[in-house]
N, C-alpha and C. Protein backbone atom coordinates (compact mmCIF):
# COMPACT_ATOMS: atom_id res chain seq x y z
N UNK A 1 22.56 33.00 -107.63
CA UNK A 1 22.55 32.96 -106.18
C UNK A 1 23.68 32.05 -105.69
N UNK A 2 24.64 32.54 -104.77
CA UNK A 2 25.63 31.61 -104.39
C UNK A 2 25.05 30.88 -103.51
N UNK A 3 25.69 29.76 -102.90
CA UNK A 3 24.95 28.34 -102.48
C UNK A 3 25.10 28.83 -100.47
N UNK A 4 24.10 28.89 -100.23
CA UNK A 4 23.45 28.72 -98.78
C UNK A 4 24.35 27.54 -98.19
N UNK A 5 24.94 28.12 -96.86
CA UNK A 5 25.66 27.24 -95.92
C UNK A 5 24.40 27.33 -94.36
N UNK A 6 24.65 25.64 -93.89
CA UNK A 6 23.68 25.50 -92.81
C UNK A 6 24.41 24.80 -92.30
N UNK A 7 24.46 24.85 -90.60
CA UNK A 7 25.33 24.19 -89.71
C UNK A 7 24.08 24.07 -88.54
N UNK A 8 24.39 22.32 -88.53
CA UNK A 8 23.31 21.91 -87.34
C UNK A 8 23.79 21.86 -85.94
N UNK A 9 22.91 22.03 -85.17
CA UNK A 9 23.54 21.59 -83.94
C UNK A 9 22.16 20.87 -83.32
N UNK A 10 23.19 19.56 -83.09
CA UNK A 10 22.07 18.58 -82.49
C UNK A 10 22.33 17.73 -81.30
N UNK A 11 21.88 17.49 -80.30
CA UNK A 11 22.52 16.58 -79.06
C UNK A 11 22.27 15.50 -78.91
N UNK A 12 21.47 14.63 -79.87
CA UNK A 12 21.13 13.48 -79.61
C UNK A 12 21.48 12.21 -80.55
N UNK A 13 20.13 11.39 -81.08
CA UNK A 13 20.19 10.37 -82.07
C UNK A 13 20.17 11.30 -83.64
N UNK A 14 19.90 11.96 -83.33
CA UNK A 14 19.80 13.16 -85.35
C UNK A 14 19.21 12.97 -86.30
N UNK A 15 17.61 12.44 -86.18
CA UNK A 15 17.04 11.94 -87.16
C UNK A 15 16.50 12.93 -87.70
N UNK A 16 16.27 14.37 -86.89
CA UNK A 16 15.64 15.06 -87.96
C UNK A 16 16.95 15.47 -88.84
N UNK A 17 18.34 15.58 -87.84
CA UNK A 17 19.56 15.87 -88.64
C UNK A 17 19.92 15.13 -90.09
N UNK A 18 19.31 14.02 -89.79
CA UNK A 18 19.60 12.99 -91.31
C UNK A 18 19.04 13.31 -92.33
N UNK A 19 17.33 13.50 -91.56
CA UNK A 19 16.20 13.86 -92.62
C UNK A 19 16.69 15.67 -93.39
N UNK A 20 17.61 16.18 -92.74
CA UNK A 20 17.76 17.46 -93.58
C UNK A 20 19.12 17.06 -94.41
N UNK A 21 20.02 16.63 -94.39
CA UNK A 21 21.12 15.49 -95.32
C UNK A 21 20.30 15.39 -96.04
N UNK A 22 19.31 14.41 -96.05
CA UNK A 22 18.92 13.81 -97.10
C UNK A 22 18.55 14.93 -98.01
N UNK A 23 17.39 15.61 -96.83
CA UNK A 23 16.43 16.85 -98.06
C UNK A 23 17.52 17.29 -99.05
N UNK A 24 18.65 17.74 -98.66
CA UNK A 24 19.54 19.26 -99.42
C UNK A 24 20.31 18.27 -100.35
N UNK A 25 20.86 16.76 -99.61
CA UNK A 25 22.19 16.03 -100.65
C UNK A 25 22.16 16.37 -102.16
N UNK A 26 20.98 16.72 -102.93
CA UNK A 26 21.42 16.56 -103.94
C UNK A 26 21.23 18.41 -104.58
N UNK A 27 21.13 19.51 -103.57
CA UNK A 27 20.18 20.50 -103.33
C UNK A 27 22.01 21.60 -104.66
N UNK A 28 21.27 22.56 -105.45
CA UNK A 28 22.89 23.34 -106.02
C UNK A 28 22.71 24.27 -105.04
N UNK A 29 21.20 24.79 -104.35
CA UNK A 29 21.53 26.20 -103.52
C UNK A 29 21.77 26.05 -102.44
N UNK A 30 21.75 24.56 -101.56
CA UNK A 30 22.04 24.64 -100.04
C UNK A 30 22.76 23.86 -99.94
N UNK A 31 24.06 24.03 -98.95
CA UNK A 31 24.84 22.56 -98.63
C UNK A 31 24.82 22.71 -97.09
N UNK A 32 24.46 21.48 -96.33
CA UNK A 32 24.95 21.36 -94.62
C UNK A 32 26.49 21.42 -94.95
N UNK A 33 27.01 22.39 -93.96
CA UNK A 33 27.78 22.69 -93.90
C UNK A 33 28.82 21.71 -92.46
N UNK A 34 28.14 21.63 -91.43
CA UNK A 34 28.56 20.83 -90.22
C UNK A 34 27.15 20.75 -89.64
N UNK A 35 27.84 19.70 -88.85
CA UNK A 35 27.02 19.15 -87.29
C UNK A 35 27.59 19.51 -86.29
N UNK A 36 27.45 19.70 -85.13
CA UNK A 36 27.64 20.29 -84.13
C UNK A 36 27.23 20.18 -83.03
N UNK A 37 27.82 19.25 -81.85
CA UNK A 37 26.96 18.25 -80.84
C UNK A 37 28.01 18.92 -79.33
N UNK A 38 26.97 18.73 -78.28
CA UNK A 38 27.60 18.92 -77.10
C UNK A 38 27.73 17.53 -76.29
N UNK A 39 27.75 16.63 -77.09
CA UNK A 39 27.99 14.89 -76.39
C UNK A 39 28.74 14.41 -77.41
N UNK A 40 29.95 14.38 -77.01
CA UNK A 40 30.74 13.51 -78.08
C UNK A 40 30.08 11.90 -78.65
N UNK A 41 29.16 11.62 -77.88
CA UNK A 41 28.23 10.42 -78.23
C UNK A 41 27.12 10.39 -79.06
N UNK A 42 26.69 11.96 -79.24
CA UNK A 42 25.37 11.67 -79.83
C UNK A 42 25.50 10.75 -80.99
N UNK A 43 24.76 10.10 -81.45
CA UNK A 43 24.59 9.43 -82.70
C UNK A 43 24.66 10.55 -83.80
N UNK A 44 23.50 11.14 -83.58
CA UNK A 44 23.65 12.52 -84.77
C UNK A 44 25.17 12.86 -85.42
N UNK A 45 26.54 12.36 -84.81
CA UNK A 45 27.63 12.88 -85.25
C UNK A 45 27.66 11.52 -86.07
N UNK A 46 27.11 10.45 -86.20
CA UNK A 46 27.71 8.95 -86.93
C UNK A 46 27.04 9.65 -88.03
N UNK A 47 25.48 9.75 -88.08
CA UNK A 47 25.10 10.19 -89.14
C UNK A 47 25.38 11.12 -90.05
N UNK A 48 26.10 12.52 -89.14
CA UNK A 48 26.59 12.91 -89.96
C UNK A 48 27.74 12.42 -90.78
N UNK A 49 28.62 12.34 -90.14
CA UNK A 49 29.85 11.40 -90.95
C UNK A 49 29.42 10.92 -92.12
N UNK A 50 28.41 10.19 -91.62
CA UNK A 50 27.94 8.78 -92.72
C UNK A 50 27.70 9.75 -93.55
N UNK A 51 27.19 10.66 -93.94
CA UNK A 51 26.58 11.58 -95.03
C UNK A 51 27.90 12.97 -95.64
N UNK A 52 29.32 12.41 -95.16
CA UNK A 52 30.58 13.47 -95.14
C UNK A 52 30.37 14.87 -95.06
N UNK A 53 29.27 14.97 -93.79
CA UNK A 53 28.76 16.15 -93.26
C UNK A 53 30.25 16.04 -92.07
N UNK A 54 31.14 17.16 -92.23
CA UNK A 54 31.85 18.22 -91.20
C UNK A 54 31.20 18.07 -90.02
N UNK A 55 31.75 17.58 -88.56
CA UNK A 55 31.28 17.51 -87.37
C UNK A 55 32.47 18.31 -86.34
N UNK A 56 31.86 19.00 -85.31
CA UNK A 56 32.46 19.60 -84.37
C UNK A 56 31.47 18.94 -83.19
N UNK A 57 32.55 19.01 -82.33
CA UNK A 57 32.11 18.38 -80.42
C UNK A 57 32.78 19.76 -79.78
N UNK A 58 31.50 20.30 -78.67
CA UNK A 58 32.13 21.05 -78.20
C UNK A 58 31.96 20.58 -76.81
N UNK A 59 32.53 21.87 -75.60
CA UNK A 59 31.69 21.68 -74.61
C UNK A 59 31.29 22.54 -73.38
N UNK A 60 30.82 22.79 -72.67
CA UNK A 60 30.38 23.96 -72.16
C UNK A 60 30.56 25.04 -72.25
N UNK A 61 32.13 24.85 -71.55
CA UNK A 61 32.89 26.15 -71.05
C UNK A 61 33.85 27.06 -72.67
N UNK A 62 33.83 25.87 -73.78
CA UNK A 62 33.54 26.60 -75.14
C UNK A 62 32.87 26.99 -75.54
N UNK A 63 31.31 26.76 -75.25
CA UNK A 63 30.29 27.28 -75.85
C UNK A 63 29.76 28.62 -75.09
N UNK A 64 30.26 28.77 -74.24
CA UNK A 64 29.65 29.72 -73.38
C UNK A 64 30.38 30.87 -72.76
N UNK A 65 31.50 30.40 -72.74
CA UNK A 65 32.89 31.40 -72.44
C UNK A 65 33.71 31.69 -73.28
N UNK A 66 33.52 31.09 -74.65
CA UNK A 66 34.68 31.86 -75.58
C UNK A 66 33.71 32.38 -76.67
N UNK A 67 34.51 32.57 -77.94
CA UNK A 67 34.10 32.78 -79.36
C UNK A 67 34.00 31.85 -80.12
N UNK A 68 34.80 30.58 -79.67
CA UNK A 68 35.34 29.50 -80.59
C UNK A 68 33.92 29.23 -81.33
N UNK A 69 33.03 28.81 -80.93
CA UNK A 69 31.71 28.15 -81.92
C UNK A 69 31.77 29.66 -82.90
N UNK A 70 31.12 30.43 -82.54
CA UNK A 70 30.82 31.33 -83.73
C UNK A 70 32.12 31.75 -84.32
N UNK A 71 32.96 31.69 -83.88
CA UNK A 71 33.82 32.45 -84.80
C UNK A 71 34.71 31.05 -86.14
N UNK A 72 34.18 29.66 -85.62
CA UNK A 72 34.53 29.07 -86.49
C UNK A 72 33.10 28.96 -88.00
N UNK A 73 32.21 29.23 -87.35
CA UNK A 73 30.96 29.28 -88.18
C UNK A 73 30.85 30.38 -88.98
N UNK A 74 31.54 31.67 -88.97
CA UNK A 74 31.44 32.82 -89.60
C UNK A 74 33.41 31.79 -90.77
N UNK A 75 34.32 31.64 -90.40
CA UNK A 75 35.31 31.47 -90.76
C UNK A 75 34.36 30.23 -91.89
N UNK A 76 33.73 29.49 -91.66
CA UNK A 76 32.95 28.42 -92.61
C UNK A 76 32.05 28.98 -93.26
N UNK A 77 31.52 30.38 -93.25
CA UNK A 77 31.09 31.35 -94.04
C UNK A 77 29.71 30.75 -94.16
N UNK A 78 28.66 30.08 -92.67
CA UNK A 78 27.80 29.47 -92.19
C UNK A 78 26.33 30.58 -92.37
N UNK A 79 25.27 30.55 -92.87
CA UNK A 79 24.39 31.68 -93.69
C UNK A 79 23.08 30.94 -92.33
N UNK A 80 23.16 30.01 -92.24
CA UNK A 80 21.99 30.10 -90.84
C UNK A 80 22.36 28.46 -90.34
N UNK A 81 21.93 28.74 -88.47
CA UNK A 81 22.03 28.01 -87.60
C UNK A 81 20.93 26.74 -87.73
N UNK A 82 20.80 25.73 -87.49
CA UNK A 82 19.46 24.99 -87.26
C UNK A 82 19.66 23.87 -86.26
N UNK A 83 18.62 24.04 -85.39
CA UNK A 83 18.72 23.42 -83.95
C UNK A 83 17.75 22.34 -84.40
N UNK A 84 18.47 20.97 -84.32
CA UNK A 84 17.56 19.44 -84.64
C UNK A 84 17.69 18.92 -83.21
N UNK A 85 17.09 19.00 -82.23
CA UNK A 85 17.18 17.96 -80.82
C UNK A 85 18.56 19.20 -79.81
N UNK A 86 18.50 19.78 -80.01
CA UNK A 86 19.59 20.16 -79.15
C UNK A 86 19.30 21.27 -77.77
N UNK A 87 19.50 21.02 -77.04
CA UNK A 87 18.61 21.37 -75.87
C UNK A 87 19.42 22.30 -74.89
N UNK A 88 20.92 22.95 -75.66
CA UNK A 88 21.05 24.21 -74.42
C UNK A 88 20.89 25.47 -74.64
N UNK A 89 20.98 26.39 -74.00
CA UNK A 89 20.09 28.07 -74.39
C UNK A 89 21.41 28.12 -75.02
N UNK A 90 21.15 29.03 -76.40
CA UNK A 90 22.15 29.18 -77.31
C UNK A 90 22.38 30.88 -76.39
N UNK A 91 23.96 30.86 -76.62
CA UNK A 91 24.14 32.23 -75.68
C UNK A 91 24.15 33.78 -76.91
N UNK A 92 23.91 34.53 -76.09
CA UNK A 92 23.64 35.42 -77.20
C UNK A 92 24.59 36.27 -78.14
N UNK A 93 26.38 35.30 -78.37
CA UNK A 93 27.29 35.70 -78.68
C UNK A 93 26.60 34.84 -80.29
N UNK A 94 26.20 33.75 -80.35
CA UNK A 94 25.56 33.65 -81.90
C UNK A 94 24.32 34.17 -82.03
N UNK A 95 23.09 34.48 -81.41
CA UNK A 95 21.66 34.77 -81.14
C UNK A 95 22.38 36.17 -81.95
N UNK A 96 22.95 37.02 -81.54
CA UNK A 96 23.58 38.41 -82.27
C UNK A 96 23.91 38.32 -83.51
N UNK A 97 25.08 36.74 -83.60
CA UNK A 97 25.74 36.66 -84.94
C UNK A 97 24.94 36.15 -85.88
N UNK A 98 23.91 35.15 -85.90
CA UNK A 98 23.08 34.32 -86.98
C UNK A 98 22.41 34.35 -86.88
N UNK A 99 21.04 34.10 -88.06
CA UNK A 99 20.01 34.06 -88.12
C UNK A 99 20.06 32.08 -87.18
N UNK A 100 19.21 31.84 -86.91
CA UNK A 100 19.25 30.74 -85.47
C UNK A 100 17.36 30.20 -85.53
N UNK A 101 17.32 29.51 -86.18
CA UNK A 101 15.84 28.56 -86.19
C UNK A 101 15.78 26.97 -85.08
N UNK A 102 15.07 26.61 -84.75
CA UNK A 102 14.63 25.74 -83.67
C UNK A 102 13.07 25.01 -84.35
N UNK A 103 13.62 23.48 -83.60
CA UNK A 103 12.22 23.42 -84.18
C UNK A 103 11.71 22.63 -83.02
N UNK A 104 9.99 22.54 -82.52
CA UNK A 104 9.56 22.38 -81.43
C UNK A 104 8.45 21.15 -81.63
N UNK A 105 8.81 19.91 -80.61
CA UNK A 105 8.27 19.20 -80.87
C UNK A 105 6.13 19.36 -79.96
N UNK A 106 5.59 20.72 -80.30
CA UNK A 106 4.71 20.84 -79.24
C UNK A 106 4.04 22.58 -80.49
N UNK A 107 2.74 22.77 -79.92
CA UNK A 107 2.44 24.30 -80.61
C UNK A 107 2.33 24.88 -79.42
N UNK A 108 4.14 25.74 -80.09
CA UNK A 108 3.83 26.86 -78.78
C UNK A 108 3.12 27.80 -78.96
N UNK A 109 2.74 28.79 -78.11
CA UNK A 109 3.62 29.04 -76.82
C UNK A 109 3.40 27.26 -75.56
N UNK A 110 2.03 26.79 -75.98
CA UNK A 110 2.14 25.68 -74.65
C UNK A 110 3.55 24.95 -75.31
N UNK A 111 3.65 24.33 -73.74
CA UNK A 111 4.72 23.28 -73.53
C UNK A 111 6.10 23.84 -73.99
N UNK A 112 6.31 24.27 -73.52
CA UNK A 112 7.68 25.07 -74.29
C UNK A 112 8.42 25.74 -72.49
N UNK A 113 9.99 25.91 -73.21
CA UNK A 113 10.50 25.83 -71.76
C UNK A 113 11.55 25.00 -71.48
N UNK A 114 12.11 25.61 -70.10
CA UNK A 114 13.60 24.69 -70.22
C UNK A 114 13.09 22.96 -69.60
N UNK A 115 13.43 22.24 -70.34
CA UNK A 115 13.08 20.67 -70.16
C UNK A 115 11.71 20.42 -70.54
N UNK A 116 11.16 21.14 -71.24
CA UNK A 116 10.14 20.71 -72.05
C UNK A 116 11.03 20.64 -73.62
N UNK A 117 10.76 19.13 -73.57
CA UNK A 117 11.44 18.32 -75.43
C UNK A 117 11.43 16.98 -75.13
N UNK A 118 11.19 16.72 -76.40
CA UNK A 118 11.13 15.12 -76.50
C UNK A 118 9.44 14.54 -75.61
N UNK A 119 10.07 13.41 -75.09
CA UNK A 119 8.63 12.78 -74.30
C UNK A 119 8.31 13.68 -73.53
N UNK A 120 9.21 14.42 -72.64
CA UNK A 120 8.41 15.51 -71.75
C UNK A 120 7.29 15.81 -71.75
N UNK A 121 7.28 16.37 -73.55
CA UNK A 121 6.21 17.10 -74.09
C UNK A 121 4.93 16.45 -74.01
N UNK A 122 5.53 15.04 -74.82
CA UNK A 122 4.14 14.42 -75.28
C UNK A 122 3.49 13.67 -74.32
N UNK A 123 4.04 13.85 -73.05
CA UNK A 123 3.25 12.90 -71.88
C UNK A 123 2.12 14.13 -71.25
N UNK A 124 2.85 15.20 -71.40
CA UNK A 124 2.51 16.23 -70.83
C UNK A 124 0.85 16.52 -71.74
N UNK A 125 1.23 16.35 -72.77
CA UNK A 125 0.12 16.61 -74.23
C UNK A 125 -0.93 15.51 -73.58
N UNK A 126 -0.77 14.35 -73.29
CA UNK A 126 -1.86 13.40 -73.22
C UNK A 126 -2.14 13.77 -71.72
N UNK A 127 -1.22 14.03 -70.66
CA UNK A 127 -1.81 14.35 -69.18
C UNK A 127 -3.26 15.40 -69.21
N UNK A 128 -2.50 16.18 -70.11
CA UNK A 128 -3.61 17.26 -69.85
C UNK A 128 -5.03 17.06 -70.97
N UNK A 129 -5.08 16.25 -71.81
CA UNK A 129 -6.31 15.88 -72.09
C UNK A 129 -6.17 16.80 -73.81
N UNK A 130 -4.84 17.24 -73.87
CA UNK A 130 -5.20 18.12 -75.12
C UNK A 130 -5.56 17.38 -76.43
N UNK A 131 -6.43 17.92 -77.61
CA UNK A 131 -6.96 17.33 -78.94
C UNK A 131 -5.96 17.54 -79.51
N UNK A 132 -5.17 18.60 -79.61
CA UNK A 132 -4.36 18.35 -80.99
C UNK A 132 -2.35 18.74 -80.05
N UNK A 133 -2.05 18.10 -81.15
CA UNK A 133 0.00 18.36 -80.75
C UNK A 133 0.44 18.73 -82.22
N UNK A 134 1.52 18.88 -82.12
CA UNK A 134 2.16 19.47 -83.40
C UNK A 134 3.81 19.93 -83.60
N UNK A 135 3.59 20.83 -84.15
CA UNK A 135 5.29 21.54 -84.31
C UNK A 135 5.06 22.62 -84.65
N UNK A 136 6.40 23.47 -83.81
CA UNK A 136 6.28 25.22 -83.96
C UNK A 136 8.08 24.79 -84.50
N UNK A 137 7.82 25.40 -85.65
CA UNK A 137 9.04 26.31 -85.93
C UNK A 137 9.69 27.18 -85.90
N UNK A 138 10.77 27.94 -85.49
CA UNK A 138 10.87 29.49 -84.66
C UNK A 138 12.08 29.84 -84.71
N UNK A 139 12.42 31.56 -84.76
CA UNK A 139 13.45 32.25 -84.67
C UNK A 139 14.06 31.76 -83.23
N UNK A 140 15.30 31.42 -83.07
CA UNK A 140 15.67 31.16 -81.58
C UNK A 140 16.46 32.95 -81.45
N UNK A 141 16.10 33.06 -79.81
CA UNK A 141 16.45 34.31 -79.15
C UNK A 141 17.22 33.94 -78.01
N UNK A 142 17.66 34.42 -76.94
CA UNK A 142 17.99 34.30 -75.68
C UNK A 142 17.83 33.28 -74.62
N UNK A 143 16.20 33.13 -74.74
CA UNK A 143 14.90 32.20 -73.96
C UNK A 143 14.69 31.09 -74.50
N UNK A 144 14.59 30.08 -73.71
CA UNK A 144 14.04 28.64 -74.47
C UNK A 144 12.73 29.22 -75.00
N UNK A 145 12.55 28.49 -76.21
CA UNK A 145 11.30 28.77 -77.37
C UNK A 145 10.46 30.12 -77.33
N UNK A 146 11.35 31.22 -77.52
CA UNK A 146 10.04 32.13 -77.41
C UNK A 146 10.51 32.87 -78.29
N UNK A 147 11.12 32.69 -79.34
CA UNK A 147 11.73 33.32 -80.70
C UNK A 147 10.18 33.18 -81.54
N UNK A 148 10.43 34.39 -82.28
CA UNK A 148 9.40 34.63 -83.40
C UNK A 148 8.86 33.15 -84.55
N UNK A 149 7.92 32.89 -84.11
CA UNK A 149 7.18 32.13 -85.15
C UNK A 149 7.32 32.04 -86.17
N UNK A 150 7.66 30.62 -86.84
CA UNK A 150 7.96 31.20 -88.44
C UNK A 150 6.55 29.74 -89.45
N UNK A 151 6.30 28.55 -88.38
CA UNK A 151 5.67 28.05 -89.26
C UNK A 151 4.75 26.92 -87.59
N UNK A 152 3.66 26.32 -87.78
CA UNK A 152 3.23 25.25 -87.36
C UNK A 152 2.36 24.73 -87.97
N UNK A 153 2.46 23.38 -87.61
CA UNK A 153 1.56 22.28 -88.40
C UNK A 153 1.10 21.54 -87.27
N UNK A 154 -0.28 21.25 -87.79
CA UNK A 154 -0.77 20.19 -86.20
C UNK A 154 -1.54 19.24 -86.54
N UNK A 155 -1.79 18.33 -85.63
CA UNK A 155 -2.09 16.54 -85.38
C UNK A 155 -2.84 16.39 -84.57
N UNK A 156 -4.03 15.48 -84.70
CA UNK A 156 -4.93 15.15 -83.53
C UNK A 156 -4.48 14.43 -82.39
N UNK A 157 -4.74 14.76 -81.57
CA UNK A 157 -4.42 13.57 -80.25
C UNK A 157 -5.89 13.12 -79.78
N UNK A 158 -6.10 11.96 -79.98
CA UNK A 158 -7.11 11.53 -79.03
C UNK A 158 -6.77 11.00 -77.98
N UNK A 159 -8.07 10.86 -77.08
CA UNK A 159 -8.01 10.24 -75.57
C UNK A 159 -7.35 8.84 -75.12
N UNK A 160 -7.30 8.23 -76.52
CA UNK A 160 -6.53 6.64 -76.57
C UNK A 160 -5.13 6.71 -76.91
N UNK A 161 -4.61 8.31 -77.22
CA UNK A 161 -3.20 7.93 -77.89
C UNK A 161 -2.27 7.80 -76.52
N UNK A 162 -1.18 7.07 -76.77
CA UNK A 162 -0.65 7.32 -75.25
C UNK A 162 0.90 8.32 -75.70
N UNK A 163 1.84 8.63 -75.25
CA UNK A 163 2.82 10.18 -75.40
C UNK A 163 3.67 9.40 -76.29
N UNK A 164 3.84 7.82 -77.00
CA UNK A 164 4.39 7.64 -77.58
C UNK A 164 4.04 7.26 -79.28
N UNK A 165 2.55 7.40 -79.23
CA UNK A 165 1.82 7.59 -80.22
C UNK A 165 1.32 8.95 -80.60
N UNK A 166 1.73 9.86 -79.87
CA UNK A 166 1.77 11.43 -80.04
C UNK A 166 3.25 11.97 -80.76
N UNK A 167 4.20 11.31 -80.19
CA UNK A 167 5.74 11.40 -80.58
C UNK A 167 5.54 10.99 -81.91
N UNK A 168 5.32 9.91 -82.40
CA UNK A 168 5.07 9.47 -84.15
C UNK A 168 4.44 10.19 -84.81
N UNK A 169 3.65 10.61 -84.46
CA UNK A 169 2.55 11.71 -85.20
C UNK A 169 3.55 13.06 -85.45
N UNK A 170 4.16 13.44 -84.48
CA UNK A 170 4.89 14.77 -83.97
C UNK A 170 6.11 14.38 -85.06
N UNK A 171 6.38 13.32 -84.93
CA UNK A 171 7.98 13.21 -85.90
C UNK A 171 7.50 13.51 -87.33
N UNK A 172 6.29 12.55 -87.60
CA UNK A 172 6.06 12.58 -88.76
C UNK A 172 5.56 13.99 -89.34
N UNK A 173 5.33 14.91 -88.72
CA UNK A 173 5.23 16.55 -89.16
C UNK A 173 6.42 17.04 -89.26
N UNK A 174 7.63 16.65 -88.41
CA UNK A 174 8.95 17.13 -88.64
C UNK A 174 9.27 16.93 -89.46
N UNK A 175 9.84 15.70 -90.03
CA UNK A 175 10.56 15.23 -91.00
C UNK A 175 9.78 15.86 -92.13
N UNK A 176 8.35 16.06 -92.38
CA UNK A 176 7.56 16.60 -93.67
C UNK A 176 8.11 17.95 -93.86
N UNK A 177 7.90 18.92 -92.80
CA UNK A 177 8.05 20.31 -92.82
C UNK A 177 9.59 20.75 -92.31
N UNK A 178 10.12 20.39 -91.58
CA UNK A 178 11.44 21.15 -91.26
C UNK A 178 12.31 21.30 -92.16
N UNK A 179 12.85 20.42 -93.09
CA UNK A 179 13.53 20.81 -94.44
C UNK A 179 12.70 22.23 -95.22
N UNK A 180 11.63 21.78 -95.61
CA UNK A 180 11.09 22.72 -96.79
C UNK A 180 11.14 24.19 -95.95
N UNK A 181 11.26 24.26 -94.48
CA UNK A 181 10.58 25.44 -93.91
C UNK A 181 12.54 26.24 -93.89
N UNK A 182 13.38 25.30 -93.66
CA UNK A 182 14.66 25.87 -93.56
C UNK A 182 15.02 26.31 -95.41
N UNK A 183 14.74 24.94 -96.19
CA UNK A 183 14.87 25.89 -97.52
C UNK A 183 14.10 27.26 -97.85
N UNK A 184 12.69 27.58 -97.19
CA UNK A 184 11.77 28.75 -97.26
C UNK A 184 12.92 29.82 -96.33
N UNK A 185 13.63 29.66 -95.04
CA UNK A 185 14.09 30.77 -94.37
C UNK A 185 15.14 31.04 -95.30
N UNK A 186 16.32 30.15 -95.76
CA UNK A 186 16.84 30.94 -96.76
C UNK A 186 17.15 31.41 -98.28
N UNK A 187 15.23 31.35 -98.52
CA UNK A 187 15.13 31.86 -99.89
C UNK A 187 15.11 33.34 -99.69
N UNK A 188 14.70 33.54 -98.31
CA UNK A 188 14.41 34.61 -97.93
C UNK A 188 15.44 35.86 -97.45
N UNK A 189 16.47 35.02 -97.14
CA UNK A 189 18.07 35.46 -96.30
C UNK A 189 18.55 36.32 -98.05
């Protein structure tokens, strides 16, 4: 089997971005291939570095009006997309070209949506009184989160947790499952 290329795109601090570095660093069938940020600030680009993960900065009117992102990701011979924190509708010039996974800090279908991520979610999770939070893993399509299901795992919330003791719980399912679930999508590719 020749070796699986994965290119992240992440907009923020990149911890789940690190936590998949770490998973693959020593991996013969998968290598991160790049990072890929729409804030020349995110942290996620230090980390990558730090790990001599390939980084690209783009920015809007590239991502949305040209070819440049995908057509440098097919030229890097890139085998699937993975969205760690990155929060704009991917346009459907890659949604066509790549297989494109997302991962959701919430079990959708609830809470899902444009500006539902991060605390959004989890304040939202304790407003409404819900027992359990979690993570949906998912085909990304067109639409914020409404790509085909590929995995969730879930966590109790009780009435005492407050949205930042829901967030820890929520990370700590990420970091467990989002590696193994991206090595599962391309055992399958």
């Amino acid at each position: 089997m020749s070796q699986k290329r994965i290119a992240i795109l992440a907009s923020g601090s990149g911890t789940n971005a690190e936590n998949i570095f770490k998973y693959f660093a020593d991996s013969k069938d998968v290598v991160v291939d790049s990072l890929w940020s729409n804030k020349a600030d995110a942290y996620a680009l230090v980390r990558a570095r730090n790990f001599g993960v390939d980084t690209f900065v783009f920015d809007r009117e590239k991502f949305y009006q040209t070819d440049t992102v995908a057509d440098t990701l097919r030229e890097r011979k890139v085998d699937l997309i993975v969205l760690a924190g990155f929060l704009w509708l991917i346009p459907e010039s890659l949604v066509s070209s790549f297989p494109i996974i997302n991962i959701h800090p919430a079990l959708l279908p609830k809470y899902g949506g444009k500006g539902m991520y991060g605390m959004n979610v989890h304040r939202a999770v304790v407003e409404n009184g819900d027992k359990e939070s979690g993570i949906s893993i998912h085909y990304v399509n067109e639409n914020y989160d409404e790509g085909k299901l590929i995995f969730q795992a879930k966590c109790p919330v009780s009435s005492e947790d407050t949205p930042e003791q829901v967030a820890a719980k929520v990370h700590e399912l990420e970091y467990r499952y989002f590696p193994q679930v991206i090595a599962q999508v391309l055992s399958e590719k």
